[in-house]
N, C-alpha and C. Protein backbone atom coordinates (compact mmCIF):
# COMPACT_ATOMS: atom_id res chain seq x y z
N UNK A 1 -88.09 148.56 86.05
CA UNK A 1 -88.55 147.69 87.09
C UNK A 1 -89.48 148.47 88.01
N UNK A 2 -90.33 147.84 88.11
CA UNK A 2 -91.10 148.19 89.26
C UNK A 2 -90.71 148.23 90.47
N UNK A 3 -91.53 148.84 91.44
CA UNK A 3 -91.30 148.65 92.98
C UNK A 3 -91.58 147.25 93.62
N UNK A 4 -90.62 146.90 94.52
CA UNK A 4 -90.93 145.43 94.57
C UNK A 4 -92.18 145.62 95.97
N UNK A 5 -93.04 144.72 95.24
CA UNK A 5 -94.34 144.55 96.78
C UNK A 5 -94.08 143.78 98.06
N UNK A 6 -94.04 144.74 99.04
CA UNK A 6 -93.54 143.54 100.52
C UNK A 6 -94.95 143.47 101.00
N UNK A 7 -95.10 142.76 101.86
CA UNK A 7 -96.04 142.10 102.80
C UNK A 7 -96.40 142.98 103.86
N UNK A 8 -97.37 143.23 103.92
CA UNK A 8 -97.53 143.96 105.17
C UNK A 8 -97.34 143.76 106.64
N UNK A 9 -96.72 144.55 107.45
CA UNK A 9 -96.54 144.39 108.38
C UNK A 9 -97.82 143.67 109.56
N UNK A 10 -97.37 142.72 110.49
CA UNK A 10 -98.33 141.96 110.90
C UNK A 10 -99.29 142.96 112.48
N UNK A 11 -100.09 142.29 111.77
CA UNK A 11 -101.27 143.30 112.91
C UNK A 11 -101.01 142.81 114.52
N UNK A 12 -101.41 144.08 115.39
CA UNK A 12 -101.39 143.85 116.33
C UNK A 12 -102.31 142.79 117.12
N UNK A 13 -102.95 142.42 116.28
CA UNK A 13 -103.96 141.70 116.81
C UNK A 13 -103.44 140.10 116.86
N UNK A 14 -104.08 138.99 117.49
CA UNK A 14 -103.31 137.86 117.62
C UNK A 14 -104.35 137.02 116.77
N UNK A 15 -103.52 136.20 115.83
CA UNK A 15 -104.33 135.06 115.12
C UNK A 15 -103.95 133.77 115.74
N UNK A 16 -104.61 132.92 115.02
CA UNK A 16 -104.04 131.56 115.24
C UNK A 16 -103.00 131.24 114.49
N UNK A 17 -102.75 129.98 114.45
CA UNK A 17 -101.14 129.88 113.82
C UNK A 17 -101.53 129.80 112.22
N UNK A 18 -102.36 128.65 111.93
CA UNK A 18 -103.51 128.56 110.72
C UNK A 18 -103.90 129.55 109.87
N UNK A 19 -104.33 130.42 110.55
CA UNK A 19 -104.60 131.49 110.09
C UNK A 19 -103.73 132.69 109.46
N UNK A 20 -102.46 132.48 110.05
CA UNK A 20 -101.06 133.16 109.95
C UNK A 20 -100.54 132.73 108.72
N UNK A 21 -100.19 131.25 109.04
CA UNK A 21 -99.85 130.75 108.04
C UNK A 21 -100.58 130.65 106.76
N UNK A 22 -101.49 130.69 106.35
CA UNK A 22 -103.00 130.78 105.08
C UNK A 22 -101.82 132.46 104.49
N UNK A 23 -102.35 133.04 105.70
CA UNK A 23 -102.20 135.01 105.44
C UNK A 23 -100.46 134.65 104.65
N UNK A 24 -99.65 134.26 104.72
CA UNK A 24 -98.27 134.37 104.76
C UNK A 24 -98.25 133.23 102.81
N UNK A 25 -99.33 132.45 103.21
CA UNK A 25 -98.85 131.56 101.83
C UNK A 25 -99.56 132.48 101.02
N UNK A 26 -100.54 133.11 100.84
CA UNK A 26 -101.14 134.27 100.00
C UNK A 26 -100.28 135.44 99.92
N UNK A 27 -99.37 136.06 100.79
CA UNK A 27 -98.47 137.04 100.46
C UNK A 27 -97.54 136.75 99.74
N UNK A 28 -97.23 135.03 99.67
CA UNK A 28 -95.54 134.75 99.10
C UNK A 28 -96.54 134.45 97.46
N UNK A 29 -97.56 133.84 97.26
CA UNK A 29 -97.79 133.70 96.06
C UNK A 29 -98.25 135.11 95.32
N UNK A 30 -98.72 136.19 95.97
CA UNK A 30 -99.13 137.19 94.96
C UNK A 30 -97.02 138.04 95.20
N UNK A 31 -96.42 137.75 95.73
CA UNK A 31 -95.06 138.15 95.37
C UNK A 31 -94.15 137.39 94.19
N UNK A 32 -94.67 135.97 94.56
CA UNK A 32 -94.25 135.09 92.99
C UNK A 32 -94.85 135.60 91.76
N UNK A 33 -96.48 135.80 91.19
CA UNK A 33 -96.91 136.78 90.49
C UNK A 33 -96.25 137.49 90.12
N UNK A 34 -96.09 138.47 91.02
CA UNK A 34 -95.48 139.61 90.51
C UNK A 34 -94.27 139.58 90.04
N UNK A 35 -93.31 138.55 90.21
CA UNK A 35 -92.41 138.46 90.15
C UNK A 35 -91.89 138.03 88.97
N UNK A 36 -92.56 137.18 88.52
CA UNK A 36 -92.60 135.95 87.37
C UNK A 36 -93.06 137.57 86.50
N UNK A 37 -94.29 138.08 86.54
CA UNK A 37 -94.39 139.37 85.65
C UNK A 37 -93.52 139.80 85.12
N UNK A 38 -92.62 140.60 86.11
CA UNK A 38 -91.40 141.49 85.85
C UNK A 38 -90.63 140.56 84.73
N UNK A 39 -90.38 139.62 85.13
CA UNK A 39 -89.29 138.51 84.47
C UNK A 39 -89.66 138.57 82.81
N UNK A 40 -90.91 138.26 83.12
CA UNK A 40 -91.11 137.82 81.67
C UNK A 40 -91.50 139.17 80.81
N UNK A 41 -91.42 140.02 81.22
CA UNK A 41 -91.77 141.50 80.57
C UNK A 41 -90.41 141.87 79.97
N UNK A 42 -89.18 141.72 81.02
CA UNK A 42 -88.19 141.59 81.00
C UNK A 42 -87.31 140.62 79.69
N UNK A 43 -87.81 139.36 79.57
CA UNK A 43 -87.19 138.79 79.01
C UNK A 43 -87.79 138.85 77.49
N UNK A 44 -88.89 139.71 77.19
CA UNK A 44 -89.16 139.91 75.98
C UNK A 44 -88.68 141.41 75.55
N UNK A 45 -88.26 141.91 75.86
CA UNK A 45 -87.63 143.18 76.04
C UNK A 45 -85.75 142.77 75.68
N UNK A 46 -85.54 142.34 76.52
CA UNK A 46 -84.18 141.75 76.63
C UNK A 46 -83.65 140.85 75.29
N UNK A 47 -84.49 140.09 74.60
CA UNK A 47 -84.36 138.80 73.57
C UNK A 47 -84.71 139.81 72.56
N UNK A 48 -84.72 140.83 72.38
CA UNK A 48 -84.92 141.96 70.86
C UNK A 48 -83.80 141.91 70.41
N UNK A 49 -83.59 141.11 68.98
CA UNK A 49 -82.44 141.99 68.46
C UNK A 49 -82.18 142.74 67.39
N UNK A 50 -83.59 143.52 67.23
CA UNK A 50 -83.87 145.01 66.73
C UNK A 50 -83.15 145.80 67.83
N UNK A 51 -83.20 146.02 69.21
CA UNK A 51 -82.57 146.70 69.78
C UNK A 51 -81.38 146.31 70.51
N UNK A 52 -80.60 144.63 70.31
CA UNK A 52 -79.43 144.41 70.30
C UNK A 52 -78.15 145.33 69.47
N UNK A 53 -79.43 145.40 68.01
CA UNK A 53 -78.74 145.84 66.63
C UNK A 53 -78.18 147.21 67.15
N UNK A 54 -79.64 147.92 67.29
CA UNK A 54 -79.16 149.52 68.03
C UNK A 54 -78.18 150.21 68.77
N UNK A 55 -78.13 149.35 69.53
CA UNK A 55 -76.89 149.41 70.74
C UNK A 55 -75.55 149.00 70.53
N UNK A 56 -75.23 147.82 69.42
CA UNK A 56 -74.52 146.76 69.43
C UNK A 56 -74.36 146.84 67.89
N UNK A 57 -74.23 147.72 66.58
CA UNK A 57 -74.15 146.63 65.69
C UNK A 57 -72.99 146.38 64.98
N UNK A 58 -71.71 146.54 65.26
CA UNK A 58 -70.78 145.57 64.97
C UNK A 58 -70.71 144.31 65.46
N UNK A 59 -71.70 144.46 66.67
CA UNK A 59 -71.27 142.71 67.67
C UNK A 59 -72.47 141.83 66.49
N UNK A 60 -73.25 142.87 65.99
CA UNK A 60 -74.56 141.84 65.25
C UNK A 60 -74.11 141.83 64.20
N UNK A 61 -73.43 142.79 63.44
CA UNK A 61 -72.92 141.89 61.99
C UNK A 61 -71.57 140.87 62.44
N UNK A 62 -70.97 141.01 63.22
CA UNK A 62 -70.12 140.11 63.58
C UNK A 62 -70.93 138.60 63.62
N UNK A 63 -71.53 138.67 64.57
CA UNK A 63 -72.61 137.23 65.29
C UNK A 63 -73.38 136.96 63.94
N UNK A 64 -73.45 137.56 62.81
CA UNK A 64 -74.57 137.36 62.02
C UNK A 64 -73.50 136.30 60.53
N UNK A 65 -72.60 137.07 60.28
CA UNK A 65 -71.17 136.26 59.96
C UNK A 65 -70.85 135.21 60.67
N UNK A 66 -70.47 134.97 61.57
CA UNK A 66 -70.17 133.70 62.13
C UNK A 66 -71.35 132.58 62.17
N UNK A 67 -72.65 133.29 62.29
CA UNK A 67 -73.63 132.01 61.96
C UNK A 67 -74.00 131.32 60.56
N UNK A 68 -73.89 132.73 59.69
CA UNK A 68 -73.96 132.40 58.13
C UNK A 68 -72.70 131.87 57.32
N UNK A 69 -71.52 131.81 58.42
CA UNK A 69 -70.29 130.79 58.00
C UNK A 69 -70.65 129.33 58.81
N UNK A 70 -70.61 129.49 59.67
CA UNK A 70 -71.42 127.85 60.37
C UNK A 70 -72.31 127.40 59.59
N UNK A 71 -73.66 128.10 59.20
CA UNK A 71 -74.53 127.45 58.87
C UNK A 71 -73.61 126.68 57.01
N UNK A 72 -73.05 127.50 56.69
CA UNK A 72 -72.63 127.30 55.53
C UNK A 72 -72.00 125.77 55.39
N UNK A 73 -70.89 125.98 56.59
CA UNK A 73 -69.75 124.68 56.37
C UNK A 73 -71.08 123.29 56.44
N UNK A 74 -71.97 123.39 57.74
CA UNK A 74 -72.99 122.33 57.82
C UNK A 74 -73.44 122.19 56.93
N UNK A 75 -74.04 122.80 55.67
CA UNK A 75 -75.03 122.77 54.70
C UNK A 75 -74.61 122.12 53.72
N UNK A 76 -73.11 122.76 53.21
CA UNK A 76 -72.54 122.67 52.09
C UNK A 76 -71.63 121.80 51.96
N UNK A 77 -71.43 120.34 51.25
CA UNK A 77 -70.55 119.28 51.40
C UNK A 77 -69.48 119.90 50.58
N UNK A 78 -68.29 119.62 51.67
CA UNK A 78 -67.00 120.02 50.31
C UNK A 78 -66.81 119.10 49.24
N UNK A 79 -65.62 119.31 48.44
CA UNK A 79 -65.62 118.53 47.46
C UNK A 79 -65.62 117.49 47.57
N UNK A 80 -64.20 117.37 48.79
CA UNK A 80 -64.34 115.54 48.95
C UNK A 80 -65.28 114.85 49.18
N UNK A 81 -66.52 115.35 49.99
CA UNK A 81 -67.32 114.83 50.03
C UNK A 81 -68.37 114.62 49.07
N UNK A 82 -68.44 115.68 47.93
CA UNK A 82 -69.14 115.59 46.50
C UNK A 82 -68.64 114.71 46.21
N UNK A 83 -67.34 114.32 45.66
CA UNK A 83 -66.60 113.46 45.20
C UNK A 83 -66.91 111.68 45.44
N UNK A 84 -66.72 112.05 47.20
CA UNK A 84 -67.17 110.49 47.46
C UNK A 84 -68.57 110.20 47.19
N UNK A 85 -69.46 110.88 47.23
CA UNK A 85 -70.92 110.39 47.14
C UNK A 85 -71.11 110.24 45.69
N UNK A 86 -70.44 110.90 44.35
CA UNK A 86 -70.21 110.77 43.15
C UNK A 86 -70.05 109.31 42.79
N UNK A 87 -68.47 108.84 43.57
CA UNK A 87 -67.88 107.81 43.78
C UNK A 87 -68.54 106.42 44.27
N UNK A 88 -69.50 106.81 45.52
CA UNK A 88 -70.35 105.85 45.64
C UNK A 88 -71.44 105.58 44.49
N UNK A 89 -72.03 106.50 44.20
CA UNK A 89 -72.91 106.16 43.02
C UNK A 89 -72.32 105.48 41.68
N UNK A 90 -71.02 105.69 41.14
CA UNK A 90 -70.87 104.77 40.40
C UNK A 90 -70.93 103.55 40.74
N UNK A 91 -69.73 102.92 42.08
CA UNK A 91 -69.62 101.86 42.94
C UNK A 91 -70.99 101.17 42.60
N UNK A 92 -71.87 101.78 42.94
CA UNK A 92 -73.68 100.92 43.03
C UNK A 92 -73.69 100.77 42.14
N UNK A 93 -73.51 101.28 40.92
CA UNK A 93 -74.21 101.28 39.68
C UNK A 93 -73.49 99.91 38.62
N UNK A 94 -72.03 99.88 39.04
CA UNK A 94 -71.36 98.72 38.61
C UNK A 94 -71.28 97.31 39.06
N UNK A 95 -71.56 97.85 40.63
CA UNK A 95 -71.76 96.74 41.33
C UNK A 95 -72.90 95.50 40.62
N UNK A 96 -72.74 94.13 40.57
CA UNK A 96 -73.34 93.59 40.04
C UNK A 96 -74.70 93.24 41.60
N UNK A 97 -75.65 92.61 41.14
CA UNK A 97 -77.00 92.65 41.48
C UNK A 97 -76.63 91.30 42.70
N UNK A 98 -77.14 91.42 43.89
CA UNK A 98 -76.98 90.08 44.65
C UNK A 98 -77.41 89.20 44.02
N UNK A 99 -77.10 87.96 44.49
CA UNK A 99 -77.24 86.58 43.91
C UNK A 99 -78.79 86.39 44.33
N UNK A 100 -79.45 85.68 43.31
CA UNK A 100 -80.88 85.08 43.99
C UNK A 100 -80.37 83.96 44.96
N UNK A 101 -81.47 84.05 45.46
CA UNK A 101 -81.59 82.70 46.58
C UNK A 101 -82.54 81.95 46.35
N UNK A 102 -81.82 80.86 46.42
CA UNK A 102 -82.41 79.29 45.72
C UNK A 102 -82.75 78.55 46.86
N UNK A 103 -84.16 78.19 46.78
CA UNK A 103 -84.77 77.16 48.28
C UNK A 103 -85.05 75.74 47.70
N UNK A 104 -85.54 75.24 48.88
CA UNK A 104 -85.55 73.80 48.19
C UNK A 104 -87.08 74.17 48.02
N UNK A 105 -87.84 73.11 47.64
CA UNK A 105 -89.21 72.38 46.67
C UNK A 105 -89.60 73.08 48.71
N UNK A 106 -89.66 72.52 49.64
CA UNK A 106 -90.53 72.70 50.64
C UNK A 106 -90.07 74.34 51.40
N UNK A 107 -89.60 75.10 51.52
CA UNK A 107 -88.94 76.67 51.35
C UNK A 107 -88.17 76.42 52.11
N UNK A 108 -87.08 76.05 52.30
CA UNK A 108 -86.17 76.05 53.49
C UNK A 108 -85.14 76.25 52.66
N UNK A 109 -84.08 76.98 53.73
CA UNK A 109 -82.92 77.06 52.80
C UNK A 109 -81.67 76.03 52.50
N UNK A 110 -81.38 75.70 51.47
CA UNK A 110 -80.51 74.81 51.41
C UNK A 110 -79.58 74.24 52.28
N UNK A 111 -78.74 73.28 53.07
CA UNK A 111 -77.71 73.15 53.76
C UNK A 111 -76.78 73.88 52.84
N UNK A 112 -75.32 74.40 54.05
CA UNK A 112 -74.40 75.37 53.35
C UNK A 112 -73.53 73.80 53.94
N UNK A 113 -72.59 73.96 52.50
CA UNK A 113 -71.19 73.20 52.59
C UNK A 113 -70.24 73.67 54.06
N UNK A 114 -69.65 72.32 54.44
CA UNK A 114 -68.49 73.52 55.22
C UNK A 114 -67.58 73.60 54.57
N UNK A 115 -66.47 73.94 54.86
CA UNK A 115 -65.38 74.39 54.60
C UNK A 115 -64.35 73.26 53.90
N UNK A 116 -64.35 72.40 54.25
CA UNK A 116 -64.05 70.98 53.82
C UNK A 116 -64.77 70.55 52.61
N UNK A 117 -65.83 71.01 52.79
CA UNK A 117 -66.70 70.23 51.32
C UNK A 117 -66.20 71.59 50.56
N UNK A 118 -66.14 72.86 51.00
CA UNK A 118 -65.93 73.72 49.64
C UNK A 118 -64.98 73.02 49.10
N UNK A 119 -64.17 72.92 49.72
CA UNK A 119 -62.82 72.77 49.02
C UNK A 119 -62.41 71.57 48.29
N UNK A 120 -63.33 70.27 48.66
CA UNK A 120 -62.76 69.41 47.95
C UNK A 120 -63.96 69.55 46.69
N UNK A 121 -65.16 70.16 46.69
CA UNK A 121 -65.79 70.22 45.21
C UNK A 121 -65.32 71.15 44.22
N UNK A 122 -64.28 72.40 45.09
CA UNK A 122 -63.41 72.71 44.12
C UNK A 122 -62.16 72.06 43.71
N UNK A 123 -62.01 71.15 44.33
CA UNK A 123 -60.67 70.34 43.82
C UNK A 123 -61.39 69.39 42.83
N UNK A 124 -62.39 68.56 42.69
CA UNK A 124 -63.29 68.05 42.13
C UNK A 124 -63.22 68.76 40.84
N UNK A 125 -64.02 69.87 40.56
CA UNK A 125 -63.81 70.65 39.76
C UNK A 125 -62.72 70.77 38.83
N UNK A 126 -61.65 71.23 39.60
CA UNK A 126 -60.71 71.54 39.09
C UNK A 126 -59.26 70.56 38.42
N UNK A 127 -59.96 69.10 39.04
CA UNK A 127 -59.34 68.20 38.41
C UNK A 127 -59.95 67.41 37.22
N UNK A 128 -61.34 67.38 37.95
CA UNK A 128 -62.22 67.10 36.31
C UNK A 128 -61.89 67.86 35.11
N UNK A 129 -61.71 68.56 35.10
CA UNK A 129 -61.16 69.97 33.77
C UNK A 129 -60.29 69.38 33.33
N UNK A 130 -58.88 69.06 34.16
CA UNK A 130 -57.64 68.80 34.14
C UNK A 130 -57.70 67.30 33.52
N UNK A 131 -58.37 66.58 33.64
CA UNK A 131 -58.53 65.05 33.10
C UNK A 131 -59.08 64.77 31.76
N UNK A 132 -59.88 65.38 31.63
CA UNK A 132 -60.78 65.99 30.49
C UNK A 132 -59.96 66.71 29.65
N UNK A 133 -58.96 67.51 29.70
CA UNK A 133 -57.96 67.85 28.66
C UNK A 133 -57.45 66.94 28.46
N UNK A 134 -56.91 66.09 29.15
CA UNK A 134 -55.82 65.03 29.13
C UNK A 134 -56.06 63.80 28.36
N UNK A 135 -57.55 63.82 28.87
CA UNK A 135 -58.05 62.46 27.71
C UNK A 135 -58.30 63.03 26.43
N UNK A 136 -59.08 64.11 26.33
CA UNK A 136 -59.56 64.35 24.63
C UNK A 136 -57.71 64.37 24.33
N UNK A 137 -56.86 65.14 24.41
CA UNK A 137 -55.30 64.87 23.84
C UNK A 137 -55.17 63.64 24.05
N UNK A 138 -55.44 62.22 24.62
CA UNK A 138 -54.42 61.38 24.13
C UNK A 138 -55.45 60.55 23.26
N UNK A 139 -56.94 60.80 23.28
CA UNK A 139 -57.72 60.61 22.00
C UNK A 139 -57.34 61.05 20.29
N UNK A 140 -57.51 62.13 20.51
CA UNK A 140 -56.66 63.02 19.19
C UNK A 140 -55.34 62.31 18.79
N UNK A 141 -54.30 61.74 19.39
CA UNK A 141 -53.12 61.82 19.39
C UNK A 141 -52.30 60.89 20.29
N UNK A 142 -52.38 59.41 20.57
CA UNK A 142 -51.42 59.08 21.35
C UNK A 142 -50.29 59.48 22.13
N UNK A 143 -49.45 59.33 20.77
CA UNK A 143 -47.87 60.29 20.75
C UNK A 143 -47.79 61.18 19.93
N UNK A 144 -48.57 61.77 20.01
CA UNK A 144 -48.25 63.06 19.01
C UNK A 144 -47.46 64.27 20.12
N UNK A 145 -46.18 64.76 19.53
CA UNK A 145 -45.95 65.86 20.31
C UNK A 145 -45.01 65.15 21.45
N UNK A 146 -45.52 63.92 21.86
CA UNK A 146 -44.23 63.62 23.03
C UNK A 146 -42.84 63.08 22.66
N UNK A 147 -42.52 63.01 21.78
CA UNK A 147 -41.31 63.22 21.50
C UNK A 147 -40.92 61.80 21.82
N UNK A 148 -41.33 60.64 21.71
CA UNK A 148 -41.01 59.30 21.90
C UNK A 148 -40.80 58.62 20.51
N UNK A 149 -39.41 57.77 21.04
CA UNK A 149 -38.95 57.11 19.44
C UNK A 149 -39.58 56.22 19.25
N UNK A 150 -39.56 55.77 18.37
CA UNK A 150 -40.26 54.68 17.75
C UNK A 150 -41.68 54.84 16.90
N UNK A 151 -42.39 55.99 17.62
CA UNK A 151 -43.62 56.34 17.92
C UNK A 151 -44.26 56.76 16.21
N UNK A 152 -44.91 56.41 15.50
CA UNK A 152 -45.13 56.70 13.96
C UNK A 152 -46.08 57.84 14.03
N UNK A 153 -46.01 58.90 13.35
CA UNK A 153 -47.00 60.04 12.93
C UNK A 153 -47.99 59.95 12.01
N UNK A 154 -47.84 58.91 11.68
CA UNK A 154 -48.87 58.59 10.25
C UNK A 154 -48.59 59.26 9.01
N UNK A 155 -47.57 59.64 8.96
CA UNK A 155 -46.69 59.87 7.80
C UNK A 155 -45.85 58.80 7.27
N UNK A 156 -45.62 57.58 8.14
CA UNK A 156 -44.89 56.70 8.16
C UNK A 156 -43.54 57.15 8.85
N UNK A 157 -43.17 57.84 9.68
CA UNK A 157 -42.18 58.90 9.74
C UNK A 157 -42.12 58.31 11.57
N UNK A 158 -40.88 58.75 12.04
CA UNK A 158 -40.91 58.75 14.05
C UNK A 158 -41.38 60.02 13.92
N UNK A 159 -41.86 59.76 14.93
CA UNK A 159 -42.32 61.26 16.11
C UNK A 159 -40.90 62.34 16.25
N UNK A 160 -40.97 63.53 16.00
CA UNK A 160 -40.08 64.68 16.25
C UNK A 160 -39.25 64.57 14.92
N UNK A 161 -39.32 63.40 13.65
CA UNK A 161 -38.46 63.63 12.54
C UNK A 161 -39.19 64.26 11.44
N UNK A 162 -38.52 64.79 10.50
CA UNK A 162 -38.98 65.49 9.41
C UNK A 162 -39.24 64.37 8.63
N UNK A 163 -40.13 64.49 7.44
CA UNK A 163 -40.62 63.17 6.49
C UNK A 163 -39.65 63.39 5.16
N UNK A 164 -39.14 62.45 4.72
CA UNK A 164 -38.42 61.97 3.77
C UNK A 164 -39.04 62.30 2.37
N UNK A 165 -39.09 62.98 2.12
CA UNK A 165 -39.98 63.36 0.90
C UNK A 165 -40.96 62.51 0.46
């Protein structure tokens, strides 16, 4: 460090106040100068750690380990995390493709059912199926299978009996 620069002592002579004050803001800024100098001469001197190493170097292979284990854990995904991103990529890959979207003739999007209409066009559905078995069987077969007397198989025979040779 240098010698620090003071201001010179004020003359015997009398100024105005103006004039004092001018003299006094020019002494405090060439002391900031100088000051800010030192600092920064200082702080490039100080931020070496070629000569941290010198002085210090168990603290620098120490500090130099602990950053090259930090930097490591950040860098390097553990397994689980290999694993899940593995995991996601199948997920996508099986996943089937979104549905297209169907507009009407003028581009707007369709009205959505509510909740009420889902349900009764799946009951719709699901009884049409159910009716539709029911008729092609009693097409095929009146009484076939229900087990009602009287009922002829066209063997000449009742329903549920064995045929008479």
């Amino acid at each position: 460090m240098s010698p620090v620069a003071t201001a010179p002592p004020p003359k015997a002579t009398s100024k105005s106040e103006s004039a004092y004050l001018k003299e006094q803001a020019a002494n405090a800024k060439a002391a900031f100068k100088l000051t800010l100098g030192e600092f920064t001469k200082g702080l490039g001197t100080g931020v070496s750690p070629a000569k941290w190493t010198e002085e210090h170097p168990w603290m620098m292979v120490a500090s130099a380990a602990v950053v090259g284990f930090t930097t490591a854990c950040v860098a390097v995904p553990s397994k689980e995390q290999a694993a899940l991103k593995r995991l996601k990529k199948l997920e996508d890959a099986l996943r089937e493709p979104p549905p297209e979207r169907h507009y009407e003739s003028n581009g707007k999007k369709p009205e959505k059912k509510g909740l009420m209409g889902l349900l009764l066009a799946e009951v719709i559905r699901a009884s049409s199926g159910i009716v539709g078995q029911m008729l092609k069987a009693s097409v095929q077969s009146p009484t076939a299978g229900t087990g009602m007397a009287g009922a002829a198989d066209g063997n000449g025979t009742e329903a549920g009996q064995a045929p008479l040779m």
